[in-house]
N, C-alpha and C. Protein backbone atom coordinates (compact mmCIF):
# COMPACT_ATOMS: atom_id res chain seq x y z
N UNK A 1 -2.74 12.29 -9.10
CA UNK A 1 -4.00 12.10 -9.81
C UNK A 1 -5.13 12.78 -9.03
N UNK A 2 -6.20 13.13 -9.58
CA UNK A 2 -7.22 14.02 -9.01
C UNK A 2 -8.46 12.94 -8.42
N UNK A 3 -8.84 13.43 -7.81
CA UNK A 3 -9.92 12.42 -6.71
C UNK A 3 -11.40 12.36 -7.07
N UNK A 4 -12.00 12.00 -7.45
CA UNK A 4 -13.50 11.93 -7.77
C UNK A 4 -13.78 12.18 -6.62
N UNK A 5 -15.37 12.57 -6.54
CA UNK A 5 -16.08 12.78 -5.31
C UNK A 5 -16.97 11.68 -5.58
N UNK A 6 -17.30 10.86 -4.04
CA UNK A 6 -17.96 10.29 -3.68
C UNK A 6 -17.20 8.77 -3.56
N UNK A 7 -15.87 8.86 -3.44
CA UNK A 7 -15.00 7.72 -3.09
C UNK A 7 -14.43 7.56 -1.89
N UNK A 8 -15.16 6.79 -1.13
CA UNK A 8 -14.07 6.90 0.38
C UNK A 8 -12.83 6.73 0.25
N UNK A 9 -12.12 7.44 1.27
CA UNK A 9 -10.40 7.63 0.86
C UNK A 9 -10.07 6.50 2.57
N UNK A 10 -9.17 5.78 1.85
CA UNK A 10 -8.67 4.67 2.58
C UNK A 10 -7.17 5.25 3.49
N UNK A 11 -7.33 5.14 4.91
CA UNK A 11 -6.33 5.61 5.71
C UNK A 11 -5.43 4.82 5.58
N UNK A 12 -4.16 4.96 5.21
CA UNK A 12 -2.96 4.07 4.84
C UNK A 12 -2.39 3.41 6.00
N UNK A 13 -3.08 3.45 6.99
CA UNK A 13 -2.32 2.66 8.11
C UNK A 13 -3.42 1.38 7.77
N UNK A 14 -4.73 1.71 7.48
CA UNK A 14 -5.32 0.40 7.18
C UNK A 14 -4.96 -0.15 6.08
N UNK A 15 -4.27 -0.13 5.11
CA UNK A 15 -4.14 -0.59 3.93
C UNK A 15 -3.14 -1.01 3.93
N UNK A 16 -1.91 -0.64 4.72
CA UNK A 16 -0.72 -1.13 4.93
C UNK A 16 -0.56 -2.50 5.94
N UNK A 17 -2.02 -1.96 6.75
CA UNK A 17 -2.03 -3.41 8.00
C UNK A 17 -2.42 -4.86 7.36
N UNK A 18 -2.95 -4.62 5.99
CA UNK A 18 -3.43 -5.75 5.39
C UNK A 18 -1.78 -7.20 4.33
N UNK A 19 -0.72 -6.23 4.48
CA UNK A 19 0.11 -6.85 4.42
C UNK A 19 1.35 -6.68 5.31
N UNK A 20 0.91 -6.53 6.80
CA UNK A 20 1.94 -6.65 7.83
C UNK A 20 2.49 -5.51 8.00
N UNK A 21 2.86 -4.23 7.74
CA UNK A 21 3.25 -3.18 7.44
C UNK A 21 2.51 -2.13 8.57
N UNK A 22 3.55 -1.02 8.92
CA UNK A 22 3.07 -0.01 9.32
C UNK A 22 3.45 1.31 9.35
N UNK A 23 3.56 2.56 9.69
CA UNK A 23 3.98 3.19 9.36
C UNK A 23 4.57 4.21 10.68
N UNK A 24 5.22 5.49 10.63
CA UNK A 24 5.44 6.44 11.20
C UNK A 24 5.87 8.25 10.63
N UNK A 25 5.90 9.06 11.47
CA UNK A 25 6.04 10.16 10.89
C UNK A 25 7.33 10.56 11.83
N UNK A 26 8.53 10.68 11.37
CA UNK A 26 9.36 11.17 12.14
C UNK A 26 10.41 12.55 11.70
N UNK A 27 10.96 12.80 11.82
CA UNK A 27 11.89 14.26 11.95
C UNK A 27 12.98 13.56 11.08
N UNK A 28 13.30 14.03 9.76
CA UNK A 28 14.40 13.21 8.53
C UNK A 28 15.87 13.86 10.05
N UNK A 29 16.83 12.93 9.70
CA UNK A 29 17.99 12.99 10.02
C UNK A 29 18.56 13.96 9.54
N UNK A 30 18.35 14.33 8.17
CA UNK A 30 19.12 15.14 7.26
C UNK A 30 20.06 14.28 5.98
N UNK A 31 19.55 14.32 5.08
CA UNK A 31 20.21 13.24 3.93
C UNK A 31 20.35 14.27 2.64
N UNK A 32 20.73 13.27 1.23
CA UNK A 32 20.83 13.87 0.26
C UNK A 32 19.58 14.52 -0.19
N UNK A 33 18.06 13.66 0.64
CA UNK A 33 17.15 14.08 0.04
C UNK A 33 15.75 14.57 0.69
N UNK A 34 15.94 14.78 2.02
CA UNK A 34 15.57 15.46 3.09
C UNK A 34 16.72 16.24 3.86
N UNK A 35 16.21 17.69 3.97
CA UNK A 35 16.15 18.48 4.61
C UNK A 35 16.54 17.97 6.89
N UNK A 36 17.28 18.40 7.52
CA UNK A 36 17.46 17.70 8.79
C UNK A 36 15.87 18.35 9.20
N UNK A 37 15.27 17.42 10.19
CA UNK A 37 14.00 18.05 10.78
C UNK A 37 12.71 18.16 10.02
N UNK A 38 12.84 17.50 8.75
CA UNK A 38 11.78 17.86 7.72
C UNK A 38 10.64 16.66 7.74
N UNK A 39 9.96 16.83 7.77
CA UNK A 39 9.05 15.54 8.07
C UNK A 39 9.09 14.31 6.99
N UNK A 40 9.04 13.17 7.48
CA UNK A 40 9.28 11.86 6.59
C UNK A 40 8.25 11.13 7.47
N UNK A 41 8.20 9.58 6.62
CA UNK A 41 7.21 8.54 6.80
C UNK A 41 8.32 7.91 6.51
N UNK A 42 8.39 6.67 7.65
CA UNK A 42 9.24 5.46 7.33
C UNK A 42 8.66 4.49 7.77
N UNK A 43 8.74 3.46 6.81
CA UNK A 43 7.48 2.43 7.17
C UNK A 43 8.32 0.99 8.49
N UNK A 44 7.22 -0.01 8.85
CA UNK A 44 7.58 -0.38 9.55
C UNK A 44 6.78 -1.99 9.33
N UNK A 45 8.02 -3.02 9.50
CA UNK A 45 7.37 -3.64 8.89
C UNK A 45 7.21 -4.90 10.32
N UNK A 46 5.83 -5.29 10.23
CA UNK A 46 5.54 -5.86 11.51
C UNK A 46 6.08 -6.84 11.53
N UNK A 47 6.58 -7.94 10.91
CA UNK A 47 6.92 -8.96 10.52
C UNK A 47 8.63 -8.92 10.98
N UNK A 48 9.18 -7.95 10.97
CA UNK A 48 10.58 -7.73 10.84
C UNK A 48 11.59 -8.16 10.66
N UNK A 49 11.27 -8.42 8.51
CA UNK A 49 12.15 -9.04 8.15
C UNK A 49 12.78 -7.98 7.01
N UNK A 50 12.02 -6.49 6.85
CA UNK A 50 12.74 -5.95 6.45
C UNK A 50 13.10 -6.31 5.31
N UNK A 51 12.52 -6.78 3.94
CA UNK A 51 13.31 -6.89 2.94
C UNK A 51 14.17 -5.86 1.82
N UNK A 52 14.99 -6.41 1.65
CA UNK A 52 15.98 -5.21 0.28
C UNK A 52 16.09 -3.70 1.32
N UNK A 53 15.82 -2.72 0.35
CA UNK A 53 15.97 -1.66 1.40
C UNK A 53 14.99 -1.21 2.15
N UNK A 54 13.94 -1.88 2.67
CA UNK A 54 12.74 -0.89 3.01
C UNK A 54 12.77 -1.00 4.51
N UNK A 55 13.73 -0.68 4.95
CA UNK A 55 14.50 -0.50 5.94
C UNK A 55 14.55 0.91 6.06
N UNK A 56 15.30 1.26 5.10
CA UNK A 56 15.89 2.54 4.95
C UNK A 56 14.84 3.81 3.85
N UNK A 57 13.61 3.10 3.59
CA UNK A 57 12.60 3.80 2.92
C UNK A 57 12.26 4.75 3.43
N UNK A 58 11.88 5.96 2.61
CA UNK A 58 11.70 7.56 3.78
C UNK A 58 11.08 8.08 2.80
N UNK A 59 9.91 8.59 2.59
CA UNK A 59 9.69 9.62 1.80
C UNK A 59 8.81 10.80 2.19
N UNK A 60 8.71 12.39 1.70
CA UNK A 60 7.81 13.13 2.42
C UNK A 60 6.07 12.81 2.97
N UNK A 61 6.44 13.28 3.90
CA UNK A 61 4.82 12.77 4.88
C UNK A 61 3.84 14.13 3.55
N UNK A 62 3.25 13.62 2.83
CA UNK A 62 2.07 14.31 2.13
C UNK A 62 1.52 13.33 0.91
N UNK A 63 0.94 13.53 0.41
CA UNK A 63 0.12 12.83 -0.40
C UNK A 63 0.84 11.91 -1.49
N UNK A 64 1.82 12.85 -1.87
CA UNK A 64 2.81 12.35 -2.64
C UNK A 64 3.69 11.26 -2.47
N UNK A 65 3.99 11.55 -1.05
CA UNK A 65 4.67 10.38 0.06
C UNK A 65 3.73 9.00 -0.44
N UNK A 66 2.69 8.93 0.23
CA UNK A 66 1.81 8.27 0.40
C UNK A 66 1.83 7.66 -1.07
N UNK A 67 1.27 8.10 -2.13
CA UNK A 67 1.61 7.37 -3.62
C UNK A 67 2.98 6.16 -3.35
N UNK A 68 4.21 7.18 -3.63
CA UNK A 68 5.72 6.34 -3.25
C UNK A 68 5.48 5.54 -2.42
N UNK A 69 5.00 5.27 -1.23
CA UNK A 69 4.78 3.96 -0.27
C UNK A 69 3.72 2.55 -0.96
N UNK A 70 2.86 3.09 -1.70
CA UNK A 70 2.07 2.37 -2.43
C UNK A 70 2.53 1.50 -3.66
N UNK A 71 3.44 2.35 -4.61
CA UNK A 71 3.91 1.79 -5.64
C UNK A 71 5.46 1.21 -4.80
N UNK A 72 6.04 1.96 -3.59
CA UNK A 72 7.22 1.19 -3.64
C UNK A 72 7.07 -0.38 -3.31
N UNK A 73 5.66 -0.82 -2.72
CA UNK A 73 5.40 -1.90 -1.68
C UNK A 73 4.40 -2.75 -3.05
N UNK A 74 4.84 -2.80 -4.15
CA UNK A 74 3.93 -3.51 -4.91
C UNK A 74 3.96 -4.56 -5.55
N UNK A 75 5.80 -5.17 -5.07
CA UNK A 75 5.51 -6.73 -4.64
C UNK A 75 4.95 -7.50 -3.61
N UNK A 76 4.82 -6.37 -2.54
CA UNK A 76 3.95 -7.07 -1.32
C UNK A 76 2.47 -7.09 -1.77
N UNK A 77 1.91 -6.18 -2.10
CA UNK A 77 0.25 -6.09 -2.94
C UNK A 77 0.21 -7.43 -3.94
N UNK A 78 1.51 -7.58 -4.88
CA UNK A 78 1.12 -8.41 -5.78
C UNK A 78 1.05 -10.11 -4.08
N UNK A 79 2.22 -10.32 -3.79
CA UNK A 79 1.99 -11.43 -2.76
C UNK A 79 1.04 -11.47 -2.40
N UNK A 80 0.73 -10.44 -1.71
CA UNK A 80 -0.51 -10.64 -0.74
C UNK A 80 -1.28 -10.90 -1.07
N UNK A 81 -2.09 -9.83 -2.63
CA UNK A 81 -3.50 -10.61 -2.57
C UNK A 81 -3.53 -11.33 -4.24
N UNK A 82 -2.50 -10.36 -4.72
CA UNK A 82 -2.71 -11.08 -6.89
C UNK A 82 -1.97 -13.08 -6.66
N UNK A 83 -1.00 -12.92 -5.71
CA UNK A 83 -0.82 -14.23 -5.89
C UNK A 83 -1.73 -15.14 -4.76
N UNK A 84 -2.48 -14.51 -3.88
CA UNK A 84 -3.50 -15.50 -3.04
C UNK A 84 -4.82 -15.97 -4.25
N UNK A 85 -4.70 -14.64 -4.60
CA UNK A 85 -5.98 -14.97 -5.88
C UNK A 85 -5.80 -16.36 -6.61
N UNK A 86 -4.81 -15.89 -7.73
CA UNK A 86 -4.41 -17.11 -8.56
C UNK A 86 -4.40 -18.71 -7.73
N UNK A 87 -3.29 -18.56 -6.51
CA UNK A 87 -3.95 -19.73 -5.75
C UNK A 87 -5.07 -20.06 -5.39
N UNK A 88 -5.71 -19.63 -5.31
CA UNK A 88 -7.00 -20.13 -4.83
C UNK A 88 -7.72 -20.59 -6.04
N UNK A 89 -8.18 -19.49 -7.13
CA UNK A 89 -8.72 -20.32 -8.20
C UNK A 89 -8.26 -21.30 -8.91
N UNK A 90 -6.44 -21.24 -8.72
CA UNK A 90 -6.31 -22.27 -9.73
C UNK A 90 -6.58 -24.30 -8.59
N UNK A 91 -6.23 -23.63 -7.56
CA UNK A 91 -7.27 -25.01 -6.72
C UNK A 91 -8.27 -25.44 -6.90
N UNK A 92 -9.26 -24.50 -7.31
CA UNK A 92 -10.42 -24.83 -8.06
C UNK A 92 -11.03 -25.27 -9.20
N UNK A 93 -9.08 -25.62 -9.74
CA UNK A 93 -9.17 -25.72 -11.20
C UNK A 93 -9.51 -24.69 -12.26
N UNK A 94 -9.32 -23.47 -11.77
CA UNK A 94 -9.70 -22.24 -12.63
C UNK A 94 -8.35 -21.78 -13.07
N UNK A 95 -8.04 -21.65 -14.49
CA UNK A 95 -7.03 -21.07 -15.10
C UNK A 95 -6.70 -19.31 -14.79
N UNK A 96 -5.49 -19.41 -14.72
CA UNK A 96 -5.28 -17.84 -14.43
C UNK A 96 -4.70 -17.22 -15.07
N UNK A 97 -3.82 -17.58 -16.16
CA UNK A 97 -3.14 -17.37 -16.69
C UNK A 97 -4.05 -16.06 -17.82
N UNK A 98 -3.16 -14.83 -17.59
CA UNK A 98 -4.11 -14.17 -19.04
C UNK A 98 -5.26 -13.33 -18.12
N UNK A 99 -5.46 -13.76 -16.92
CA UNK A 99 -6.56 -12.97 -16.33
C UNK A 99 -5.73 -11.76 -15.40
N UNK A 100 -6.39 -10.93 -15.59
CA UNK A 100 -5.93 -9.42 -14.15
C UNK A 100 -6.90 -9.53 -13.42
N UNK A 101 -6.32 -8.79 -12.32
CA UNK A 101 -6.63 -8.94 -10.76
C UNK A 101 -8.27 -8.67 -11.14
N UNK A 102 -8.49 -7.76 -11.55
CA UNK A 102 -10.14 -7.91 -11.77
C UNK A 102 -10.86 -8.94 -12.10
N UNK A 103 -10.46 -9.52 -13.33
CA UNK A 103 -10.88 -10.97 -13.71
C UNK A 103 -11.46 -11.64 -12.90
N UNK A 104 -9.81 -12.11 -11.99
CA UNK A 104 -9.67 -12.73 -11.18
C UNK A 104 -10.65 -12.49 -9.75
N UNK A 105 -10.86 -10.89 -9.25
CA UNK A 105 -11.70 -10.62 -8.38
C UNK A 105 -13.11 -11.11 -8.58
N UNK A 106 -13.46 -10.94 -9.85
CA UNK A 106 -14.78 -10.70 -10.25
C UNK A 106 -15.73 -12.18 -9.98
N UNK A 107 -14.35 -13.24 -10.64
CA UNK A 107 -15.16 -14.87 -10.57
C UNK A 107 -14.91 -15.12 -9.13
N UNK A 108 -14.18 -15.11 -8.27
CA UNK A 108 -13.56 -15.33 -6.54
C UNK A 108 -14.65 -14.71 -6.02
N UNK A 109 -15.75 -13.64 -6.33
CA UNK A 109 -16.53 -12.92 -5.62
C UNK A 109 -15.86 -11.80 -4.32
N UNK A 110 -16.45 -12.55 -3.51
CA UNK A 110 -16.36 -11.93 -1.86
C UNK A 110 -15.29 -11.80 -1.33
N UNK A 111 -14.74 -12.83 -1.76
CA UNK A 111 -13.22 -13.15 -1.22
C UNK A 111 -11.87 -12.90 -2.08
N UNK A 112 -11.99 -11.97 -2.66
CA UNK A 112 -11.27 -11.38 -3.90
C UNK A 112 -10.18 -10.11 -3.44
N UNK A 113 -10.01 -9.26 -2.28
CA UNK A 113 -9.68 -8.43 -2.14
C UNK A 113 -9.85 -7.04 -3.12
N UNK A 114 -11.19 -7.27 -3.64
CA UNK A 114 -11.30 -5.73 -4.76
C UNK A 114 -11.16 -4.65 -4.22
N UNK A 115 -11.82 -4.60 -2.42
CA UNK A 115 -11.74 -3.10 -2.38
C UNK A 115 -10.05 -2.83 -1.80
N UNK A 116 -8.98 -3.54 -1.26
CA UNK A 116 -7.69 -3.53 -1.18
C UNK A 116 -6.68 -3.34 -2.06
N UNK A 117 -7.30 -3.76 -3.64
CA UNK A 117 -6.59 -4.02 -5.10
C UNK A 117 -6.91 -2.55 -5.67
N UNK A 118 -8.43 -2.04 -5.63
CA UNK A 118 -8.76 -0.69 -5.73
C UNK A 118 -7.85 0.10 -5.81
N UNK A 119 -7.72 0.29 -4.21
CA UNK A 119 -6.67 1.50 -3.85
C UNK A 119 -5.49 1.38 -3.84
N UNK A 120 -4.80 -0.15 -4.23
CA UNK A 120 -3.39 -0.38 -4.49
C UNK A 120 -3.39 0.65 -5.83
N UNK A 121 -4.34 0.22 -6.86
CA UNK A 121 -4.47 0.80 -8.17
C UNK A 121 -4.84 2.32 -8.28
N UNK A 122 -5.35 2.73 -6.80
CA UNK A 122 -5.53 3.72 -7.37
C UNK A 122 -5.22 5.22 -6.34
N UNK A 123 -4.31 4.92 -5.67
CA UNK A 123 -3.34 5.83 -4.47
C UNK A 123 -3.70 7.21 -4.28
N UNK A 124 -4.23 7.81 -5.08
CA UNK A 124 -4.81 8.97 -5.10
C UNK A 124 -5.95 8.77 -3.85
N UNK A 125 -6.63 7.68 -3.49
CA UNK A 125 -7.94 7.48 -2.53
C UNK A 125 -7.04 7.31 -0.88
N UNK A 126 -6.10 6.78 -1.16
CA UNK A 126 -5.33 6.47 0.02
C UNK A 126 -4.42 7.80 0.79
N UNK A 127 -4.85 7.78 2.17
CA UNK A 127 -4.78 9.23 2.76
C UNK A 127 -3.50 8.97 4.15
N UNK A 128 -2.87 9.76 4.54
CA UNK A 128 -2.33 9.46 6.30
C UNK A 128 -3.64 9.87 7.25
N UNK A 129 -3.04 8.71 8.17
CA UNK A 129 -4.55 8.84 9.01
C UNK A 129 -4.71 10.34 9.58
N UNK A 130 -5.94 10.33 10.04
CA UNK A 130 -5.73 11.68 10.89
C UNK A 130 -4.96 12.19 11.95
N UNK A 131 -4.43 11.12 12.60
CA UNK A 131 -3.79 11.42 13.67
C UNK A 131 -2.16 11.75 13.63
N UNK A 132 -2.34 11.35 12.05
CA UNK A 132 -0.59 11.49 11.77
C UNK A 132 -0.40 12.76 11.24
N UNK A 133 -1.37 12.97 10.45
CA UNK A 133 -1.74 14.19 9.58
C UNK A 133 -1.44 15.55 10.74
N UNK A 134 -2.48 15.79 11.91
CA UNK A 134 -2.14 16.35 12.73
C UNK A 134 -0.83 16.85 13.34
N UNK A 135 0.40 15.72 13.34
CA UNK A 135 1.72 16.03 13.21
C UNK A 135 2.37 16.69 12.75
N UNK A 136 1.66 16.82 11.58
CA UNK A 136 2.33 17.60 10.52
C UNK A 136 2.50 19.35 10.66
């Protein structure tokens, strides 16, 4: 997707740190779908419990990469912040049912995770940091 101007672009090591997660840039082994020596991102998960395969998750270090890490990790986005949401309002006695994460951001205010939900939604803003980038 193409980038508007005047949107800060979110470094994916920060966006990933917000649900335990981290990342690296290393040299592919050589597989069905890297090249041996070809640059990959394999994420890392701080927690290290590793669920299903994201263990074994690899995709090219470029922008594109970066998308695939976003949408592959989007039961952790929904955990982290779509189901903290709903908990919280519905403690408050606020129905959730029927509402999206915006909704839901909009009445929660401050404490909503909008600008985290943003760039879940919208990966095109989300960048490798600079220092990884440099690797490349």
């Amino acid at each position: 997707m193409e980038r508007k101007e005047g949107i800060k672009l979110m470094p994916l090591r920060e966006l990933l740190d917000y649900i335990e997660f981290d990342y690296k840039i290393i040299a592919s082994p050589g597989d069905e779908y890297f090249k041996k020596g070809e640059k990959v991102i394999r994420l890392i998960d701080k927690t290290n419990v590793y669920l299903g395969t994201i263990r074994d998750f690899e995709v090219e270090a470029s922008d594109v990469g970066v998308e695939a890490i976003i949408e592959r990790l989007y039961t952790y986005w929904y955990d982290y912040f779509v189901s903290e949401l709903e908990q919280s309002l519905e403690a408050d006695g606020i129905k959730t049912n029927g509402l999206t994460w915006e909704q839901m951001s909009a009445i929660r205010g401050e404490h909503s995770y909008k600008e985290q939900l943003f760039y879940v939604n919208n990966s095109q803003y989300v960048v490798l940091d600079p220092e990884e980038k440099a690797k490349l």
